[in-house]
PDB file of N, CA and C in Angstrom:
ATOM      1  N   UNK A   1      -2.684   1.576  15.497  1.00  0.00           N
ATOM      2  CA  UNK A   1      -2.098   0.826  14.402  1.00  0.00           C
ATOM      3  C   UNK A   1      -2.632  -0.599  14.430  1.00  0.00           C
ATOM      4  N   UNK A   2      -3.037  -1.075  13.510  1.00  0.00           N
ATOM      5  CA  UNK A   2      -3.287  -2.430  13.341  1.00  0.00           C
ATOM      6  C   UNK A   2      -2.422  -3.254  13.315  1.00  0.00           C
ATOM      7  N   UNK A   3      -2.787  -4.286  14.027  1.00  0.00           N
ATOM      8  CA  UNK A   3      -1.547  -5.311  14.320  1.00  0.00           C
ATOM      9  C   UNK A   3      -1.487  -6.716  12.812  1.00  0.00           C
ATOM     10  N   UNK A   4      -1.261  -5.872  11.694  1.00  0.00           N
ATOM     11  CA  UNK A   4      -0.551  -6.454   9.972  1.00  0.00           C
ATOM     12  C   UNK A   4       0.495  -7.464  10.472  1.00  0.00           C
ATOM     13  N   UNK A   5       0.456  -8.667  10.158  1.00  0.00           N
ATOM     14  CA  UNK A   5       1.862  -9.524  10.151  1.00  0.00           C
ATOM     15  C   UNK A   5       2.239  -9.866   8.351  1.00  0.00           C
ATOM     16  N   UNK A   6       3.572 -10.384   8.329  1.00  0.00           N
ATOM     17  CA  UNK A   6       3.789 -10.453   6.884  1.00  0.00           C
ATOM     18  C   UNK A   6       2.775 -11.817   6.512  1.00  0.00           C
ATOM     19  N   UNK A   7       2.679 -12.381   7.109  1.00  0.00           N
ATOM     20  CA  UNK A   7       2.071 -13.905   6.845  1.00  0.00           C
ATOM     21  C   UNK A   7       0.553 -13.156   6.074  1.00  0.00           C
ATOM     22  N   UNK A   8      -0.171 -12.609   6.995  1.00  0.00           N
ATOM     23  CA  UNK A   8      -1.284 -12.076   6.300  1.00  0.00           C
ATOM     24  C   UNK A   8      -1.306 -11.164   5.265  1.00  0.00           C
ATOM     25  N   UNK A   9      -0.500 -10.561   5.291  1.00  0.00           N
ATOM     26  CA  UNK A   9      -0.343  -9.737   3.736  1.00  0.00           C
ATOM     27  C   UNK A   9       0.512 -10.289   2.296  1.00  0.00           C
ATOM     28  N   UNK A  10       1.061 -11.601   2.947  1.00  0.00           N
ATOM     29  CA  UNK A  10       1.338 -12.517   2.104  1.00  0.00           C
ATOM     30  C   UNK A  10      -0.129 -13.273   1.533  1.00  0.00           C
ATOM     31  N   UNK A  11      -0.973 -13.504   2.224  1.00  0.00           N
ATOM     32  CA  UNK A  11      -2.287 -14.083   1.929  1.00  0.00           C
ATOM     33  C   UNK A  11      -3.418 -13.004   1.223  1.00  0.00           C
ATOM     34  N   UNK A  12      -3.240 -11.931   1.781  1.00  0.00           N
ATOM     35  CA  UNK A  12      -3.989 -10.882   0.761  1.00  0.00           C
ATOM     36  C   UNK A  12      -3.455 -10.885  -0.457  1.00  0.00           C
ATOM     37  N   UNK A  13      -2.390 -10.738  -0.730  1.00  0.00           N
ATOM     38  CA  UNK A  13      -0.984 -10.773  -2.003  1.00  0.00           C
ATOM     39  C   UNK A  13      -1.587 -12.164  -3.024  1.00  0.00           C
ATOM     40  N   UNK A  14      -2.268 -13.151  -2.299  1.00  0.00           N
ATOM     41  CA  UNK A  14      -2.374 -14.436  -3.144  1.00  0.00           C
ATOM     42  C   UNK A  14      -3.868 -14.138  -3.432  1.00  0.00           C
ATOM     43  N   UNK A  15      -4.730 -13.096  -2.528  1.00  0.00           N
ATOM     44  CA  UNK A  15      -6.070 -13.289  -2.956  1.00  0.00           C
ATOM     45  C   UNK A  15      -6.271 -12.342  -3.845  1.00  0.00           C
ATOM     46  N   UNK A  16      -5.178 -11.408  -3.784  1.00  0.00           N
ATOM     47  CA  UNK A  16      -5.316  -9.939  -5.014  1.00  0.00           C
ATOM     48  C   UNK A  16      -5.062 -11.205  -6.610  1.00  0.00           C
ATOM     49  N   UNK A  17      -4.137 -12.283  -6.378  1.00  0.00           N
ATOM     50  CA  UNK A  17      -3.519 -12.062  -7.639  1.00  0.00           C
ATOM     51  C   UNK A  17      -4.754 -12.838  -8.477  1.00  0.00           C
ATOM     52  N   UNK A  18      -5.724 -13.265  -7.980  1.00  0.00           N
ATOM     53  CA  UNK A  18      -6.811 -13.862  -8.990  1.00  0.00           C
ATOM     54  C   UNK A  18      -7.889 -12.600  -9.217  1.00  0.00           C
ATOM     55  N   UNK A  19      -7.708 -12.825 -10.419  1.00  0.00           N
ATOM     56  CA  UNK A  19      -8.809 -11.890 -11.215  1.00  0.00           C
ATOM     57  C   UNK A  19     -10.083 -11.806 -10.936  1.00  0.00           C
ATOM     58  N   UNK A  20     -10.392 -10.685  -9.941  1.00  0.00           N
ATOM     59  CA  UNK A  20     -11.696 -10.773  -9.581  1.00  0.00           C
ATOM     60  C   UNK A  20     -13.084  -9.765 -10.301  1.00  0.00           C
ATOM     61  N   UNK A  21     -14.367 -10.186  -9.929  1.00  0.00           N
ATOM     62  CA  UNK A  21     -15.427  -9.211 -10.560  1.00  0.00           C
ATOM     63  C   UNK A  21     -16.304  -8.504  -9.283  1.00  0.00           C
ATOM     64  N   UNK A  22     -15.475  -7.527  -8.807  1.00  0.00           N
ATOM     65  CA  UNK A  22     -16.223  -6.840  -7.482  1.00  0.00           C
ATOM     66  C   UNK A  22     -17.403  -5.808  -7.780  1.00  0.00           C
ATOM     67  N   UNK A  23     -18.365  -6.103  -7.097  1.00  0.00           N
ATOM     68  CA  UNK A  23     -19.357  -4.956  -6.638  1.00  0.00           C
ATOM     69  C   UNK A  23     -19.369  -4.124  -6.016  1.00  0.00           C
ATOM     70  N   UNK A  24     -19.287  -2.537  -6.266  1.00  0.00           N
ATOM     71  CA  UNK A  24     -19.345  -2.073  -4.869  1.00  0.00           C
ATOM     72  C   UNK A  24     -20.987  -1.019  -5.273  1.00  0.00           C
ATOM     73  N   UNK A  25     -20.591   0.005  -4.590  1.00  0.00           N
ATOM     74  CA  UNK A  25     -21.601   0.698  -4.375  1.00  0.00           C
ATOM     75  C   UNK A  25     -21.572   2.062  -6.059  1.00  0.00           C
ATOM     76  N   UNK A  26     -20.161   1.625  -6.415  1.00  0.00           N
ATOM     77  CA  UNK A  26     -19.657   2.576  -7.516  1.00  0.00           C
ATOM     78  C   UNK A  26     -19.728   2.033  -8.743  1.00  0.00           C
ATOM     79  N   UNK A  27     -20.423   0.210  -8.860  1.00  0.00           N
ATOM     80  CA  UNK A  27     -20.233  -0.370 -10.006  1.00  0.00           C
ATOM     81  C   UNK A  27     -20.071  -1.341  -9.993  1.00  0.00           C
ATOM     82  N   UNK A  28     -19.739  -2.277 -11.207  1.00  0.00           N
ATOM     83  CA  UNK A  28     -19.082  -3.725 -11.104  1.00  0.00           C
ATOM     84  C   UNK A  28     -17.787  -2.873 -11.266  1.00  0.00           C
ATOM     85  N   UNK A  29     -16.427  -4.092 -10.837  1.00  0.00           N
ATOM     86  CA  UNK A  29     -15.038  -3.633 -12.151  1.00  0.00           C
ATOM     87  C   UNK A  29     -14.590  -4.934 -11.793  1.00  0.00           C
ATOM     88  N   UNK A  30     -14.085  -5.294 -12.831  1.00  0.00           N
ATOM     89  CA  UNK A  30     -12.721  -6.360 -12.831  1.00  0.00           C
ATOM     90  C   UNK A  30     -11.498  -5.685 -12.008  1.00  0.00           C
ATOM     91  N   UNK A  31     -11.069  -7.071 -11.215  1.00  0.00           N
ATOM     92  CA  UNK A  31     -10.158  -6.193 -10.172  1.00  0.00           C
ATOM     93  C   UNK A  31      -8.795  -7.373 -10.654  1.00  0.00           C
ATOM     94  N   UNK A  32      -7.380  -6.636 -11.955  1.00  0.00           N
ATOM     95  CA  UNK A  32      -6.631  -7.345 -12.047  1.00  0.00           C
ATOM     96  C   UNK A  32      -5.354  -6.905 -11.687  1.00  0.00           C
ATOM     97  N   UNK A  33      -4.122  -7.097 -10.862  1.00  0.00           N
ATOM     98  CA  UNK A  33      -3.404  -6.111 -11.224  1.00  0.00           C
ATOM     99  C   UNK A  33      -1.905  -7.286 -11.164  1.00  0.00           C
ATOM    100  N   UNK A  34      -0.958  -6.771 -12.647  1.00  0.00           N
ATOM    101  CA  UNK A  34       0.061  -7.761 -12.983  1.00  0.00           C
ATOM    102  C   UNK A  34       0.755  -8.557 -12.141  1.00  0.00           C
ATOM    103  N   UNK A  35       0.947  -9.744 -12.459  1.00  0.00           N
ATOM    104  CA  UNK A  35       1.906 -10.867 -11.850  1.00  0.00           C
ATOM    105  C   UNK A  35       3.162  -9.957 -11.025  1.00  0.00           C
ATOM    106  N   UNK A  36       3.862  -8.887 -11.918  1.00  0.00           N
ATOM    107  CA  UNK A  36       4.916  -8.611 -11.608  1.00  0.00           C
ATOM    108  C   UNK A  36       4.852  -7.463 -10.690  1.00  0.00           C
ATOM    109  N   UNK A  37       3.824  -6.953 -10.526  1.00  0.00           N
ATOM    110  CA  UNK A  37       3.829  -5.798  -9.625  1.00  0.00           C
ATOM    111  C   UNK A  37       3.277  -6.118  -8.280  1.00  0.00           C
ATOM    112  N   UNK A  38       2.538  -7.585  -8.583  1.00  0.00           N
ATOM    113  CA  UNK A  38       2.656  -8.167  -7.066  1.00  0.00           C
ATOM    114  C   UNK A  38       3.725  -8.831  -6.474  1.00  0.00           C
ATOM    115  N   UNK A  39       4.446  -9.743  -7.441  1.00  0.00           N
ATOM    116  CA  UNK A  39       6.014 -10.080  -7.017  1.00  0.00           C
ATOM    117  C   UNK A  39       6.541  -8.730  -5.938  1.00  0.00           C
ATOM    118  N   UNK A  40       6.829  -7.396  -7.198  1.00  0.00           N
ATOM    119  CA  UNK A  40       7.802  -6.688  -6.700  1.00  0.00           C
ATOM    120  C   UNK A  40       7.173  -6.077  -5.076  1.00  0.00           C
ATOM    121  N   UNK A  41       5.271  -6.089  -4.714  1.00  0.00           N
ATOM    122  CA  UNK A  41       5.100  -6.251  -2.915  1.00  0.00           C
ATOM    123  C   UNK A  41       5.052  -7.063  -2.174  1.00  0.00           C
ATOM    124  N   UNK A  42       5.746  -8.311  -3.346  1.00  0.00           N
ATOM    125  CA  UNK A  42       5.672  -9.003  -2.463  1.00  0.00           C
ATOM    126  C   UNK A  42       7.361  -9.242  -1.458  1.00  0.00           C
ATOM    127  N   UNK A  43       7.940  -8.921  -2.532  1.00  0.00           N
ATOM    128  CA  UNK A  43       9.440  -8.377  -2.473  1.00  0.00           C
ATOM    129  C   UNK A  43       9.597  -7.307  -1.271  1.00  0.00           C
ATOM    130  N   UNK A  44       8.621  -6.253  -1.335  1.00  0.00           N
ATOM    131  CA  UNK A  44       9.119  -5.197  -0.586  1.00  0.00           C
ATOM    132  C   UNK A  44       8.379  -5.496   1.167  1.00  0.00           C
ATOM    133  N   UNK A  45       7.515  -6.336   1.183  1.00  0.00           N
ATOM    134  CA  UNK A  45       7.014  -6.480   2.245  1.00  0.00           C
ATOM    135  C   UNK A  45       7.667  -7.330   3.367  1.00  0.00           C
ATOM    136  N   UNK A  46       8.816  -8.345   2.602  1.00  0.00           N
ATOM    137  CA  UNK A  46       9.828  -9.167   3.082  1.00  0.00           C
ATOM    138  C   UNK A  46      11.119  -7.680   3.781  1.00  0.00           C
ATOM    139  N   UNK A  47      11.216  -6.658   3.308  1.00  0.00           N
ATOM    140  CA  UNK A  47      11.961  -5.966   3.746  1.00  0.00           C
ATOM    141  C   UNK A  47      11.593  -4.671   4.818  1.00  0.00           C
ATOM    142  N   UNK A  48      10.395  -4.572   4.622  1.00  0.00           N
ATOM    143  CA  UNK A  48       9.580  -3.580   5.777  1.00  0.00           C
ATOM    144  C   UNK A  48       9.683  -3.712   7.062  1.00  0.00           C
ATOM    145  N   UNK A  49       9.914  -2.723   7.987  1.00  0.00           N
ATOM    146  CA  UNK A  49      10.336  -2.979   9.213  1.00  0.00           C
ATOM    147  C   UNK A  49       8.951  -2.884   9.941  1.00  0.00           C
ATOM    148  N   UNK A  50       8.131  -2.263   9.148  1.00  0.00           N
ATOM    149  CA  UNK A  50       6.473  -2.440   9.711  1.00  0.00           C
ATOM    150  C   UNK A  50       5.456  -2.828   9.141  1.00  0.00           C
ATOM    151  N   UNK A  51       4.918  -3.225   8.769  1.00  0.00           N
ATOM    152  CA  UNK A  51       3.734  -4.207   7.850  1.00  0.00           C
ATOM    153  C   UNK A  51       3.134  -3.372   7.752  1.00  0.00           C
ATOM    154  N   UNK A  52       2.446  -3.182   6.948  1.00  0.00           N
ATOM    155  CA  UNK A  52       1.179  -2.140   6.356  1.00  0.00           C
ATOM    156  C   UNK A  52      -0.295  -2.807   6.196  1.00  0.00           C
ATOM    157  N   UNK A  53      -1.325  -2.145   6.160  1.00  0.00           N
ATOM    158  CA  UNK A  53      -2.706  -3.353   5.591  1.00  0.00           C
ATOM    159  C   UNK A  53      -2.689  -2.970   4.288  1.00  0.00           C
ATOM    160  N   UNK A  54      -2.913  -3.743   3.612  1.00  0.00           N
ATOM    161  CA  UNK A  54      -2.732  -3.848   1.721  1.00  0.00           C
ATOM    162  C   UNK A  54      -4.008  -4.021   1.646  1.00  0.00           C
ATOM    163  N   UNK A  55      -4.464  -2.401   1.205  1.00  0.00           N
ATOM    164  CA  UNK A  55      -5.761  -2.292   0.334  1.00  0.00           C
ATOM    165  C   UNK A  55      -5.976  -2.116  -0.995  1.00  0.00           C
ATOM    166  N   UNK A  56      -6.972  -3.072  -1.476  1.00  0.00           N
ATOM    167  CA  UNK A  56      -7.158  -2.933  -2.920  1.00  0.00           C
ATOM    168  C   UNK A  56      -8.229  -2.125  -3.224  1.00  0.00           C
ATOM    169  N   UNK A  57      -7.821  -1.095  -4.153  1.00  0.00           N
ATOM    170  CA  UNK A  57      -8.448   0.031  -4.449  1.00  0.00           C
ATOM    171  C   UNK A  57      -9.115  -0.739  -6.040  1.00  0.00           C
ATOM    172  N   UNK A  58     -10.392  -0.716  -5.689  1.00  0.00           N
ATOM    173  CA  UNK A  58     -10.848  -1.664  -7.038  1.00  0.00           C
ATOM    174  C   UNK A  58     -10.983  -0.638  -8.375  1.00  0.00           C
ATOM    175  N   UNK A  59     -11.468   0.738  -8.877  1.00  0.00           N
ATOM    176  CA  UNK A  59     -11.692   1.145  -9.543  1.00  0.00           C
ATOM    177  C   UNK A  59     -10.632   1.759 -10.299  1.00  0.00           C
ATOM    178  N   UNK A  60      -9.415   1.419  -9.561  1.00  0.00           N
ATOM    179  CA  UNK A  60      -8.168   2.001 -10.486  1.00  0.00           C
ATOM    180  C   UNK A  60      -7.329   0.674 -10.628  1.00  0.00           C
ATOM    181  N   UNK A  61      -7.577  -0.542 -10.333  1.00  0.00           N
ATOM    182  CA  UNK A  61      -6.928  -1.673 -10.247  1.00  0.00           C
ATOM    183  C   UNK A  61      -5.242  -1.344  -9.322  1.00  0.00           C
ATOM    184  N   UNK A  62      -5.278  -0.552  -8.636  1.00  0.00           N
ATOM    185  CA  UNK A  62      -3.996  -0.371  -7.725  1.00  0.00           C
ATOM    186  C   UNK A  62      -4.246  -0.820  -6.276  1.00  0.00           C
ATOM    187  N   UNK A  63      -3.489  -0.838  -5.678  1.00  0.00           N
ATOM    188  CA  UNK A  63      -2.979  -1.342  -4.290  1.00  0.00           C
ATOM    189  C   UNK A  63      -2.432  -0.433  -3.522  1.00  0.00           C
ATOM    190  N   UNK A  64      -3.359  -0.357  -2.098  1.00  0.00           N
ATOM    191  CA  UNK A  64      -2.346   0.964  -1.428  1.00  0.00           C
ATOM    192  C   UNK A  64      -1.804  -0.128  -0.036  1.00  0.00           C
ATOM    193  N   UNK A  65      -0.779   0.159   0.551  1.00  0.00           N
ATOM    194  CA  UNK A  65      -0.096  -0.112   1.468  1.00  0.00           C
ATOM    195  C   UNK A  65       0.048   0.992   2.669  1.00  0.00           C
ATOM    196  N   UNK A  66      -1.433   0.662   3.358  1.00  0.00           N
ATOM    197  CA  UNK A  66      -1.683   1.890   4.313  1.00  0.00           C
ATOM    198  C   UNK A  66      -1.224   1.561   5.765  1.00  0.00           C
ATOM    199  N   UNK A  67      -0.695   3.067   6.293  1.00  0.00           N
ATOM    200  CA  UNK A  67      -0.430   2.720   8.247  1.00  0.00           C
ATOM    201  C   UNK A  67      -1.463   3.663   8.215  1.00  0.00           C
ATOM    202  N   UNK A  68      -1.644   3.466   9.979  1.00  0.00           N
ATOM    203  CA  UNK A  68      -2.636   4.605  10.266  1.00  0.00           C
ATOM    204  C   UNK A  68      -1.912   4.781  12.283  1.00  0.00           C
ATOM    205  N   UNK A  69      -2.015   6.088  12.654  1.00  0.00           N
ATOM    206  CA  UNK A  69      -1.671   5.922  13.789  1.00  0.00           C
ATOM    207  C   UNK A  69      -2.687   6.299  14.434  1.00  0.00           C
ATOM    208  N   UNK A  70      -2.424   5.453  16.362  1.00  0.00           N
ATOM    209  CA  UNK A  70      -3.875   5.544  17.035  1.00  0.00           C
ATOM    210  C   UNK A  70      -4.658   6.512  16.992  1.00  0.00           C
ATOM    211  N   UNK A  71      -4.225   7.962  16.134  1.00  0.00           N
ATOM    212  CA  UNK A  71      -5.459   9.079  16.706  1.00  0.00           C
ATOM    213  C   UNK A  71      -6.651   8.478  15.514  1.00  0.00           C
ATOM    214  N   UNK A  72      -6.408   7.636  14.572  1.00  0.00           N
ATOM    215  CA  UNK A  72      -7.093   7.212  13.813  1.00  0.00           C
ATOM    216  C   UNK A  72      -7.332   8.828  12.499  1.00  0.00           C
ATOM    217  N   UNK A  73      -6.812   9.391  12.701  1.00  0.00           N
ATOM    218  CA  UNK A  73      -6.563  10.755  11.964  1.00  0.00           C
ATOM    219  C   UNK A  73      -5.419  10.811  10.571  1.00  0.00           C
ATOM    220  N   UNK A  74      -4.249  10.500  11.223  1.00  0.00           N
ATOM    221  CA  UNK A  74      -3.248  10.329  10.603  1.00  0.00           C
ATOM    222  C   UNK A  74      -2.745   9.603   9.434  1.00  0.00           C
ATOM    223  N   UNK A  75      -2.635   9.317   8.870  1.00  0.00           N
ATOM    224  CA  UNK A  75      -2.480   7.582   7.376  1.00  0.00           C
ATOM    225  C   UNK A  75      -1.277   8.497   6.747  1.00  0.00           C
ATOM    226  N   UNK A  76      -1.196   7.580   6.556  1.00  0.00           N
ATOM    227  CA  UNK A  76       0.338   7.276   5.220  1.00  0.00           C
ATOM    228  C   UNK A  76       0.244   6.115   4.439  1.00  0.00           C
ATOM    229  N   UNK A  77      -0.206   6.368   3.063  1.00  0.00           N
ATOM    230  CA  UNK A  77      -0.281   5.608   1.985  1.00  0.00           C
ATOM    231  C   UNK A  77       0.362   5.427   1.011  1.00  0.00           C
ATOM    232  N   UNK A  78       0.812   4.429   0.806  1.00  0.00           N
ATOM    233  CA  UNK A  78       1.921   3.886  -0.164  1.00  0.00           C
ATOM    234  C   UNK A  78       0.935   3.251  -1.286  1.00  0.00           C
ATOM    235  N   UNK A  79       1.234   3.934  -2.942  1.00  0.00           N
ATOM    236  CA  UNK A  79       0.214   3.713  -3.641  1.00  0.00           C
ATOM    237  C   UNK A  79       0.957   2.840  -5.069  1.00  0.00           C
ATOM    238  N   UNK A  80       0.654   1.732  -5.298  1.00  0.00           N
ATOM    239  CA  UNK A  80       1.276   1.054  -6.712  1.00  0.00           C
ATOM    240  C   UNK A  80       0.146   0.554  -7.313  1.00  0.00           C
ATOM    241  N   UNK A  81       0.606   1.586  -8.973  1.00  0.00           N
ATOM    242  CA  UNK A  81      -0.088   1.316  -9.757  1.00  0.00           C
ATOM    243  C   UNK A  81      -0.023   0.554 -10.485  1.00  0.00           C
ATOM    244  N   UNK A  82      -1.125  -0.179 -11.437  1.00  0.00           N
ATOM    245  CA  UNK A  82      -0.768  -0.927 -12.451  1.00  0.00           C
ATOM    246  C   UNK A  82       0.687  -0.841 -12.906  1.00  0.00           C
ATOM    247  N   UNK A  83       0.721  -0.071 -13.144  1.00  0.00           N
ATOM    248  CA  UNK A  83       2.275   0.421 -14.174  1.00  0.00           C
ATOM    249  C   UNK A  83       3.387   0.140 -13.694  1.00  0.00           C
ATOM    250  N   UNK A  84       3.396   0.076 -12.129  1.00  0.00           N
ATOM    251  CA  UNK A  84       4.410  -0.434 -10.842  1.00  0.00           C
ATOM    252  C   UNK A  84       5.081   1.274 -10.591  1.00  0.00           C
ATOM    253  N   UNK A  85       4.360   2.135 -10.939  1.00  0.00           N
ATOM    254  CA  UNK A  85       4.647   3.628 -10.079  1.00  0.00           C
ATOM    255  C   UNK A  85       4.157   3.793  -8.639  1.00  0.00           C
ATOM    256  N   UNK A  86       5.027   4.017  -8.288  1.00  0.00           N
ATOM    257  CA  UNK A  86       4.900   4.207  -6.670  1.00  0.00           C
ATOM    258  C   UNK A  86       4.689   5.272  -6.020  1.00  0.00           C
ATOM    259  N   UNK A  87       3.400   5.582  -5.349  1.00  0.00           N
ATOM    260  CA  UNK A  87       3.501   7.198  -4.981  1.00  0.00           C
ATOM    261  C   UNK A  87       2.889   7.161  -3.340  1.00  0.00           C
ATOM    262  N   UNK A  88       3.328   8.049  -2.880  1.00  0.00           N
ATOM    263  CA  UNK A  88       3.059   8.291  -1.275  1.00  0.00           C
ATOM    264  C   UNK A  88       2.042  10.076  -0.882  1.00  0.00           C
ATOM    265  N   UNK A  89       1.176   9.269   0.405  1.00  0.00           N
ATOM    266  CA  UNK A  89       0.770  10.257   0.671  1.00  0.00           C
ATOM    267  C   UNK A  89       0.528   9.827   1.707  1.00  0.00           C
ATOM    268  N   UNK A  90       1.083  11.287   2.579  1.00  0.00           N
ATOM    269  CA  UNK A  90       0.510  11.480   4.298  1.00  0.00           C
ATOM    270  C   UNK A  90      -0.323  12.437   4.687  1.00  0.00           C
ATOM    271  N   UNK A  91      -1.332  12.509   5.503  1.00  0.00           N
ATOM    272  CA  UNK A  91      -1.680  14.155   5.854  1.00  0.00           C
ATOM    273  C   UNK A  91      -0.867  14.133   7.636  1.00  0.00           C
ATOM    274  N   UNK A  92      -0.240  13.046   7.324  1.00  0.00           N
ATOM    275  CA  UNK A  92       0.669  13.815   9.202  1.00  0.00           C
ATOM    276  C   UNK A  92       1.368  14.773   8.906  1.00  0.00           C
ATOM    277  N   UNK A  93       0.869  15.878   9.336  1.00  0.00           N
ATOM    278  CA  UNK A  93       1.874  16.884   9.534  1.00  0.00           C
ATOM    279  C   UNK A  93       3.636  17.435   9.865  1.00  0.00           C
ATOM    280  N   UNK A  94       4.110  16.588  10.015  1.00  0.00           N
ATOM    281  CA  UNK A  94       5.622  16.665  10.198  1.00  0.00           C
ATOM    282  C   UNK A  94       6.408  15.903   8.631  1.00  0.00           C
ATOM    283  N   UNK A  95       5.501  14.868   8.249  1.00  0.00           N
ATOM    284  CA  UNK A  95       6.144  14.637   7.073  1.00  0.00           C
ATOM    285  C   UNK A  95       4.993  14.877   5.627  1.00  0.00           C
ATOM    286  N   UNK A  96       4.177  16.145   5.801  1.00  0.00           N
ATOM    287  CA  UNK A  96       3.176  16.204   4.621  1.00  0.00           C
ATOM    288  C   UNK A  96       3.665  16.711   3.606  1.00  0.00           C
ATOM    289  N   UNK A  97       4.615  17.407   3.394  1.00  0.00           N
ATOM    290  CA  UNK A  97       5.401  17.835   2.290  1.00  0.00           C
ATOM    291  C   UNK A  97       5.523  16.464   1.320  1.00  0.00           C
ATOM    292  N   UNK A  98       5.594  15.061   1.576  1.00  0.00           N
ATOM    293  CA  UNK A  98       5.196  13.874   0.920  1.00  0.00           C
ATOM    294  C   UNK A  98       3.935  13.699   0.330  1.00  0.00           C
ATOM    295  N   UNK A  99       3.076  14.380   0.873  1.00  0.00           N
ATOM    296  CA  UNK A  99       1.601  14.416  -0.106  1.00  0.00           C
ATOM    297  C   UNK A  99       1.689  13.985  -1.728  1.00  0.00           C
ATOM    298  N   UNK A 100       1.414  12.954  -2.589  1.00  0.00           N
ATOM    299  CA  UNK A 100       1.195  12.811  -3.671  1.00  0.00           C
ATOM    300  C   UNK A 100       2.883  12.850  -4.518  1.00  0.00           C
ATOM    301  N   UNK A 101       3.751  12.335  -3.485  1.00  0.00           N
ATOM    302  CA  UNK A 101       4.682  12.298  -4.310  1.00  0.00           C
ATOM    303  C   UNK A 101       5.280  11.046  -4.981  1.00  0.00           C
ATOM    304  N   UNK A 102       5.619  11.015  -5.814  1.00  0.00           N
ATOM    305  CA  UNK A 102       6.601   9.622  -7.168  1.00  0.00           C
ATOM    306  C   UNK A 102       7.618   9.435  -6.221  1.00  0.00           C
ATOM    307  N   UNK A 103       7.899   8.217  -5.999  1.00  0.00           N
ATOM    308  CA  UNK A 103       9.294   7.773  -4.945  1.00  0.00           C
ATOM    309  C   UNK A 103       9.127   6.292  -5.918  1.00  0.00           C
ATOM    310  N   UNK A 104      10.921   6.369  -5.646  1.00  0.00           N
ATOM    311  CA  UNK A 104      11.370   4.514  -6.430  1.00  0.00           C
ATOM    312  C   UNK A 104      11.077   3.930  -5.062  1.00  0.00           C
ATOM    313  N   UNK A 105      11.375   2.957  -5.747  1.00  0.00           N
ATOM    314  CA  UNK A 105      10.667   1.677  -4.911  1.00  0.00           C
ATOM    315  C   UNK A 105      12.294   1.191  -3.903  1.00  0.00           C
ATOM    316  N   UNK A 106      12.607   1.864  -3.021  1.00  0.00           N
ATOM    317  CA  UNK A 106      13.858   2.278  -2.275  1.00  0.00           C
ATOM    318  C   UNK A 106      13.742   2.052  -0.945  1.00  0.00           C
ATOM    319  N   UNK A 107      13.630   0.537  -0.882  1.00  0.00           N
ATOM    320  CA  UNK A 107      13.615   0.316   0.704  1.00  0.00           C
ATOM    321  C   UNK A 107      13.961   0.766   1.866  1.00  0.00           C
ATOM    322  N   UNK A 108      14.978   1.686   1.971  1.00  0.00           N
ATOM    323  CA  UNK A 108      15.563   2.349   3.125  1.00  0.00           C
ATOM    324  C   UNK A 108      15.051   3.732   2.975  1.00  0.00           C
ATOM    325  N   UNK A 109      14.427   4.577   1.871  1.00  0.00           N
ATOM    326  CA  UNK A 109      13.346   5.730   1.861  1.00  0.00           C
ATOM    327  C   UNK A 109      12.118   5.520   2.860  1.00  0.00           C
ATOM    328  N   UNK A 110      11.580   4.099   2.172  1.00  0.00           N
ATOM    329  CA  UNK A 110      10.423   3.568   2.454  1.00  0.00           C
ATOM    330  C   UNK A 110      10.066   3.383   4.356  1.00  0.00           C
ATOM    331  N   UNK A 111      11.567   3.469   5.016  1.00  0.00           N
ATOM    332  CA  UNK A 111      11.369   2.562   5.423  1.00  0.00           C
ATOM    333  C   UNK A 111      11.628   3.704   6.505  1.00  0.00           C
ATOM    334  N   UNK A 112      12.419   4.867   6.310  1.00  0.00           N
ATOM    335  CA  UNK A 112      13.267   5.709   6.848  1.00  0.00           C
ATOM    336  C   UNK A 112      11.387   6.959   7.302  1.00  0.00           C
ATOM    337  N   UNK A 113      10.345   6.656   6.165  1.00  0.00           N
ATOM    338  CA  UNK A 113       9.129   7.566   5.567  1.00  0.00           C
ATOM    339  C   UNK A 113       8.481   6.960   6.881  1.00  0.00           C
ATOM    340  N   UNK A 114       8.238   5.893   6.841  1.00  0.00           N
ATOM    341  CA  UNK A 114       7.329   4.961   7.972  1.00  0.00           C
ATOM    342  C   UNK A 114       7.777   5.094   9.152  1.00  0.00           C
ATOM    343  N   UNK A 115       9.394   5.141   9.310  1.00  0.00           N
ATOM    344  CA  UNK A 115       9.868   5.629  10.995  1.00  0.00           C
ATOM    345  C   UNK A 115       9.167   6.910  10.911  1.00  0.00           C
ATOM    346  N   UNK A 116       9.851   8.087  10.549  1.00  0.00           N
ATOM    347  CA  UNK A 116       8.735   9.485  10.679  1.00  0.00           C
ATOM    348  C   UNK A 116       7.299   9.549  11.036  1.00  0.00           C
ATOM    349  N   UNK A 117       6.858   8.578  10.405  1.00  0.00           N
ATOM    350  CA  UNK A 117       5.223   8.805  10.330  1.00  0.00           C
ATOM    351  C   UNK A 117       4.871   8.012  12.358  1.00  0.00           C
ATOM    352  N   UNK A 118       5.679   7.428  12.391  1.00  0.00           N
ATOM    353  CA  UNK A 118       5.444   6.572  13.661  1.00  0.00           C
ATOM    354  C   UNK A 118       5.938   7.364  14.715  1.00  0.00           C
ATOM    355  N   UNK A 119       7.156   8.359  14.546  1.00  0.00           N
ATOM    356  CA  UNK A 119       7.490   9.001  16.055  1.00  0.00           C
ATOM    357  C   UNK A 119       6.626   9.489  16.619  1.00  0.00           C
TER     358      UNK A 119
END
């Protein structure tokens, strides 16, 4: 697991919110995603009992909020879209029945999903 503090994903949170023009290997894209849907991680990251690394997924303008455990195998991704839909996916096996599922934005789900993924 990577050692995420809120301070730094508070600072990713300020570098997502300027409108950027990224290159990758897939294209240019404008990378924008709303005032309010960064508020509301920025909201939820103040309540997380484990910090996540906040990756910006440039070609869909969304944000995933990934763990990963040491086998380096494992991830659990917390996915918000433009739209502020929230969806999760694990391939750990004890909680994969979560694969690609719609969850509200329910801090004690969230939070209850991330203990599991960590035992």
């Amino acid at each position: 697991m990577k050692n995420n503090t809120l301070s730094n994903n508070l600072e990713m949170l300020e570098k997502i919110s300027i409108v950027q023009t990224i290159t990758t290997g897939l294209g240019e894209f404008e990378f924008s995603v709303p005032r309010c849907i960064l508020e509301q991680i920025e909201e939820l990251l103040y309540e997380l009992d484990v910090q996540p690394e906040i990756v910006p997924q440039y070609s869909e303008n969304n944000i995933f909020l990934q763990y990963e455990r040491d086998d380096d195998q494992s991830v659990l991704e917390f996915t918000i879209e433009r739209s502020g839909v929230m969806s999760v996916y694990t391939n750990y096996e004890p909680i994969e029945d979560l694969s690609y599922e719609e969850i509200d934005l329910d801090i004690d789900k969230i939070n209850e999903i991330i203990a599991k993924f960590y035992k």
